[in-house]
C-alpha atoms as a PDB file:
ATOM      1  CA  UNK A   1       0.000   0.000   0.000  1.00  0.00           C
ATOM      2  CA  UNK A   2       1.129   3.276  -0.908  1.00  0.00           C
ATOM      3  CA  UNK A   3      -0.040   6.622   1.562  1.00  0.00           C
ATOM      4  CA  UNK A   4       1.268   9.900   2.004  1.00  0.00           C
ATOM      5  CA  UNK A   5       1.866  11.894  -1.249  1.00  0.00           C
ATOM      6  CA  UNK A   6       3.580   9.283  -2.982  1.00  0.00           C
ATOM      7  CA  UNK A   7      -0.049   7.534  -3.679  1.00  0.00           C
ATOM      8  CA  UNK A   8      -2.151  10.569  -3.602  1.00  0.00           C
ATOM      9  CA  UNK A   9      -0.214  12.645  -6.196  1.00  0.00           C
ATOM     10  CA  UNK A  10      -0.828   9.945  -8.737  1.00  0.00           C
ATOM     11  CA  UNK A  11      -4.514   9.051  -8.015  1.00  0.00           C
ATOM     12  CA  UNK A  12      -5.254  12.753  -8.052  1.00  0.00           C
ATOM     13  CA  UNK A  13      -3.469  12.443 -11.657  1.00  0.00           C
ATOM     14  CA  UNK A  14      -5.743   9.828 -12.782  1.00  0.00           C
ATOM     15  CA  UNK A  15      -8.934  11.023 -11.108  1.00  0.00           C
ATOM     16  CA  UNK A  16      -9.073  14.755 -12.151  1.00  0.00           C
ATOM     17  CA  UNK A  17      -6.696  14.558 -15.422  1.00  0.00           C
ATOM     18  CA  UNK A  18      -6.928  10.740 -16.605  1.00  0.00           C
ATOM     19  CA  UNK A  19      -3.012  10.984 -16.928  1.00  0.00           C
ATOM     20  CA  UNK A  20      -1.221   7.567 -16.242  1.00  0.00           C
ATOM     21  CA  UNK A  21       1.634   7.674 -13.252  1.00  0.00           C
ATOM     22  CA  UNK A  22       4.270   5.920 -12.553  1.00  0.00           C
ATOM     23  CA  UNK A  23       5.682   5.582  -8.710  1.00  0.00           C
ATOM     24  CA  UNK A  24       9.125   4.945  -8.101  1.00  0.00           C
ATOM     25  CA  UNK A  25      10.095   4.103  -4.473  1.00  0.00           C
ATOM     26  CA  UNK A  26      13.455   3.224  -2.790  1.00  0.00           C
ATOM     27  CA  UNK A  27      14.574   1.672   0.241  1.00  0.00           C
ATOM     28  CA  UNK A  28      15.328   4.075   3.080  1.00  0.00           C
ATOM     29  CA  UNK A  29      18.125   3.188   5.193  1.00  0.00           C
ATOM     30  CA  UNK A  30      16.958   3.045   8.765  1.00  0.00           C
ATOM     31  CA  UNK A  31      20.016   4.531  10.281  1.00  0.00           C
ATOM     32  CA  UNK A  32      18.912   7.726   8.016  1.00  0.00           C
ATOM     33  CA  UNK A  33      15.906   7.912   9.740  1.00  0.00           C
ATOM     34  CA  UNK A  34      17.103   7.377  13.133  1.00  0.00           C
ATOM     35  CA  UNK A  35      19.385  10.258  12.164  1.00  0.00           C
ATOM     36  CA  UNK A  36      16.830  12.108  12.089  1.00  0.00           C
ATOM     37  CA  UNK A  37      17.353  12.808   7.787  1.00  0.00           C
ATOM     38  CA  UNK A  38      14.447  13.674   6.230  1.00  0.00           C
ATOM     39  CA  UNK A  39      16.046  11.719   3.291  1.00  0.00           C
ATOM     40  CA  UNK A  40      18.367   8.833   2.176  1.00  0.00           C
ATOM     41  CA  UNK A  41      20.344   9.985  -0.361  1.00  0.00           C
ATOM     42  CA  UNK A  42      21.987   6.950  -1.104  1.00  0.00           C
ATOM     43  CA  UNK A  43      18.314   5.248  -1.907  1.00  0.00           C
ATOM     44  CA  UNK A  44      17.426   8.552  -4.352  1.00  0.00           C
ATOM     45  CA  UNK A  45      21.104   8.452  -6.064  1.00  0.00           C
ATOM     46  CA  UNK A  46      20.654   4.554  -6.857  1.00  0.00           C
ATOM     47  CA  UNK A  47      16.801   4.842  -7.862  1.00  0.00           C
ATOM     48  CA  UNK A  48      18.416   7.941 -10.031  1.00  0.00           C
ATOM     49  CA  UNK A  49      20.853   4.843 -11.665  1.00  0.00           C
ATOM     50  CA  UNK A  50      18.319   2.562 -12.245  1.00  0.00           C
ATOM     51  CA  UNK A  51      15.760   5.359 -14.117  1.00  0.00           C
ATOM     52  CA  UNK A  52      18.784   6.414 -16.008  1.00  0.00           C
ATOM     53  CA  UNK A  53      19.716   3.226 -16.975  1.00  0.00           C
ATOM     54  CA  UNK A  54      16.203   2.171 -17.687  1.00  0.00           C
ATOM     55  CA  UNK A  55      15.253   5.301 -19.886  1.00  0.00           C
ATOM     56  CA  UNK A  56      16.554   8.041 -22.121  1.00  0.00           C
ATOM     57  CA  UNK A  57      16.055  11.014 -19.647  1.00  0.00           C
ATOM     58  CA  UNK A  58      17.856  14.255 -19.335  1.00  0.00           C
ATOM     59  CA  UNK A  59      19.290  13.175 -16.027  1.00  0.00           C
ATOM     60  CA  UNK A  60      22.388  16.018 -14.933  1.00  0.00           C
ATOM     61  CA  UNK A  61      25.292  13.545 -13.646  1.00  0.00           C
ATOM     62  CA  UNK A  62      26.248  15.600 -10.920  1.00  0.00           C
ATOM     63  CA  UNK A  63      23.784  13.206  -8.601  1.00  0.00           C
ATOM     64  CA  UNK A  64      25.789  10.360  -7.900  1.00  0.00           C
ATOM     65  CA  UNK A  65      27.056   8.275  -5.147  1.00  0.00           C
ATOM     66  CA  UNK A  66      30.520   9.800  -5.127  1.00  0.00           C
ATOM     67  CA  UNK A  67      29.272  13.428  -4.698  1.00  0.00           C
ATOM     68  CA  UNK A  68      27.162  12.238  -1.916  1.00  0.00           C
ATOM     69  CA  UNK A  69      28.873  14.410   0.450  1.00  0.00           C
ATOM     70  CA  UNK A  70      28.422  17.398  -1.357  1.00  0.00           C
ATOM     71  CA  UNK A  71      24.863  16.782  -2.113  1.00  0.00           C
ATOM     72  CA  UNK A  72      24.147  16.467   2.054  1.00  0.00           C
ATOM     73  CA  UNK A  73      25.821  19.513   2.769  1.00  0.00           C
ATOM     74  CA  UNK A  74      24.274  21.822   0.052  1.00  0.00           C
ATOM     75  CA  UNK A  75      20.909  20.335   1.441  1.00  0.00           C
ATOM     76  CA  UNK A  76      21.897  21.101   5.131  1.00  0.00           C
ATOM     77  CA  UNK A  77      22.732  24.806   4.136  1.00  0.00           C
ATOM     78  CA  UNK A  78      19.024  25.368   2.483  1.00  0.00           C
ATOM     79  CA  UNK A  79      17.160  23.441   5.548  1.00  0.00           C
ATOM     80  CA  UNK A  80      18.978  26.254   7.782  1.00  0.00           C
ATOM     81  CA  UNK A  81      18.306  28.822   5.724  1.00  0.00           C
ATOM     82  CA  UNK A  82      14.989  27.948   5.347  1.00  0.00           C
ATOM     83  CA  UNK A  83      14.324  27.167   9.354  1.00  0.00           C
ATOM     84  CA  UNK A  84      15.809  30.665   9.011  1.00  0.00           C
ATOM     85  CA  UNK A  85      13.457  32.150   7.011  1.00  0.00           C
ATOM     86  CA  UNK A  86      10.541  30.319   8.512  1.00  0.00           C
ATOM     87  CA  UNK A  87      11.295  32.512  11.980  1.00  0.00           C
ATOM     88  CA  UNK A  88      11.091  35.778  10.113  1.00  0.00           C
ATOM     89  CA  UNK A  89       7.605  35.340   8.900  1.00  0.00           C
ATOM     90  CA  UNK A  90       5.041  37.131  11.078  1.00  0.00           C
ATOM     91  CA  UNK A  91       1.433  36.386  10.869  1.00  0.00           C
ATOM     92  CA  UNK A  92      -0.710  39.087   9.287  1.00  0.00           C
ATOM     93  CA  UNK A  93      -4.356  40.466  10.089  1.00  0.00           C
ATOM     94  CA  UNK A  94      -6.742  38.386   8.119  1.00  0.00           C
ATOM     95  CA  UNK A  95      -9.437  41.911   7.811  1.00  0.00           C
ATOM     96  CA  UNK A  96      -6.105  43.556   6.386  1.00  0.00           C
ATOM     97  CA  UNK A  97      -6.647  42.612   2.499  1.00  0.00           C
ATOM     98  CA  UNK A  98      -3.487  44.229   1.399  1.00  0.00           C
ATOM     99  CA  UNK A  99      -1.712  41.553   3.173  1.00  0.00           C
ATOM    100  CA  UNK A 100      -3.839  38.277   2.671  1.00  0.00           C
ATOM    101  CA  UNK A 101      -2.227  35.415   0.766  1.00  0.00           C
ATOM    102  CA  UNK A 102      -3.679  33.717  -1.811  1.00  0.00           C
ATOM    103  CA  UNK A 103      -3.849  29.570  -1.503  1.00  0.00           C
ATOM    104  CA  UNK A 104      -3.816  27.443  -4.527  1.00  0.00           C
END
């Protein structure tokens, strides 16, 4: 069984726009997890492989297991500077309509 977004995004596909999906899943890596990673980058690089090996897609090569490394850290950077930016945000007046958002 598939839940979360991973089986909803699809269905939603399907339902509303009668577009066939694909989902591809890896194996996380439980020691990710009890890392507290909100992904296993070594499970997304070798699903990336096995897509690129499977089909003719415009994959960039930079995504690989030996630039692993570099891949967590960039992602560490934009979670903090997101968590960052997350703080800043200060809730507005919703009778204020100059400052309402607009959900999609």
């Amino acid at each position: 069984m598939i839940i979360g977004a991973n089986g909803l995004i699809p269905t939603l596909a399907k339902a509303r726009f009668n577009i066939e999906g694909l989902v591809l899943l890896a194996e996380t890596d439980n020691i990710a997890m009890v890392n507290e990673d909100v992904t296993d980058l070594k499970a997304s690089v070798a699903l990336l492989d096995i897509v690129k090996s499977s089909f003719t897609l415009p994959l960039n090569n930079k995504y690989n297991l030996e630039n692993i490394d570099d891949i967590a850290k960039n992602l560490a950077m934009k979670k903090e500077q997101i968590e960052k930016d997350i703080d800043t945000f200060q809730i507005s007046d919703e009778n204020d309509d100059k400052r309402k958002s607009l959900y999609i």
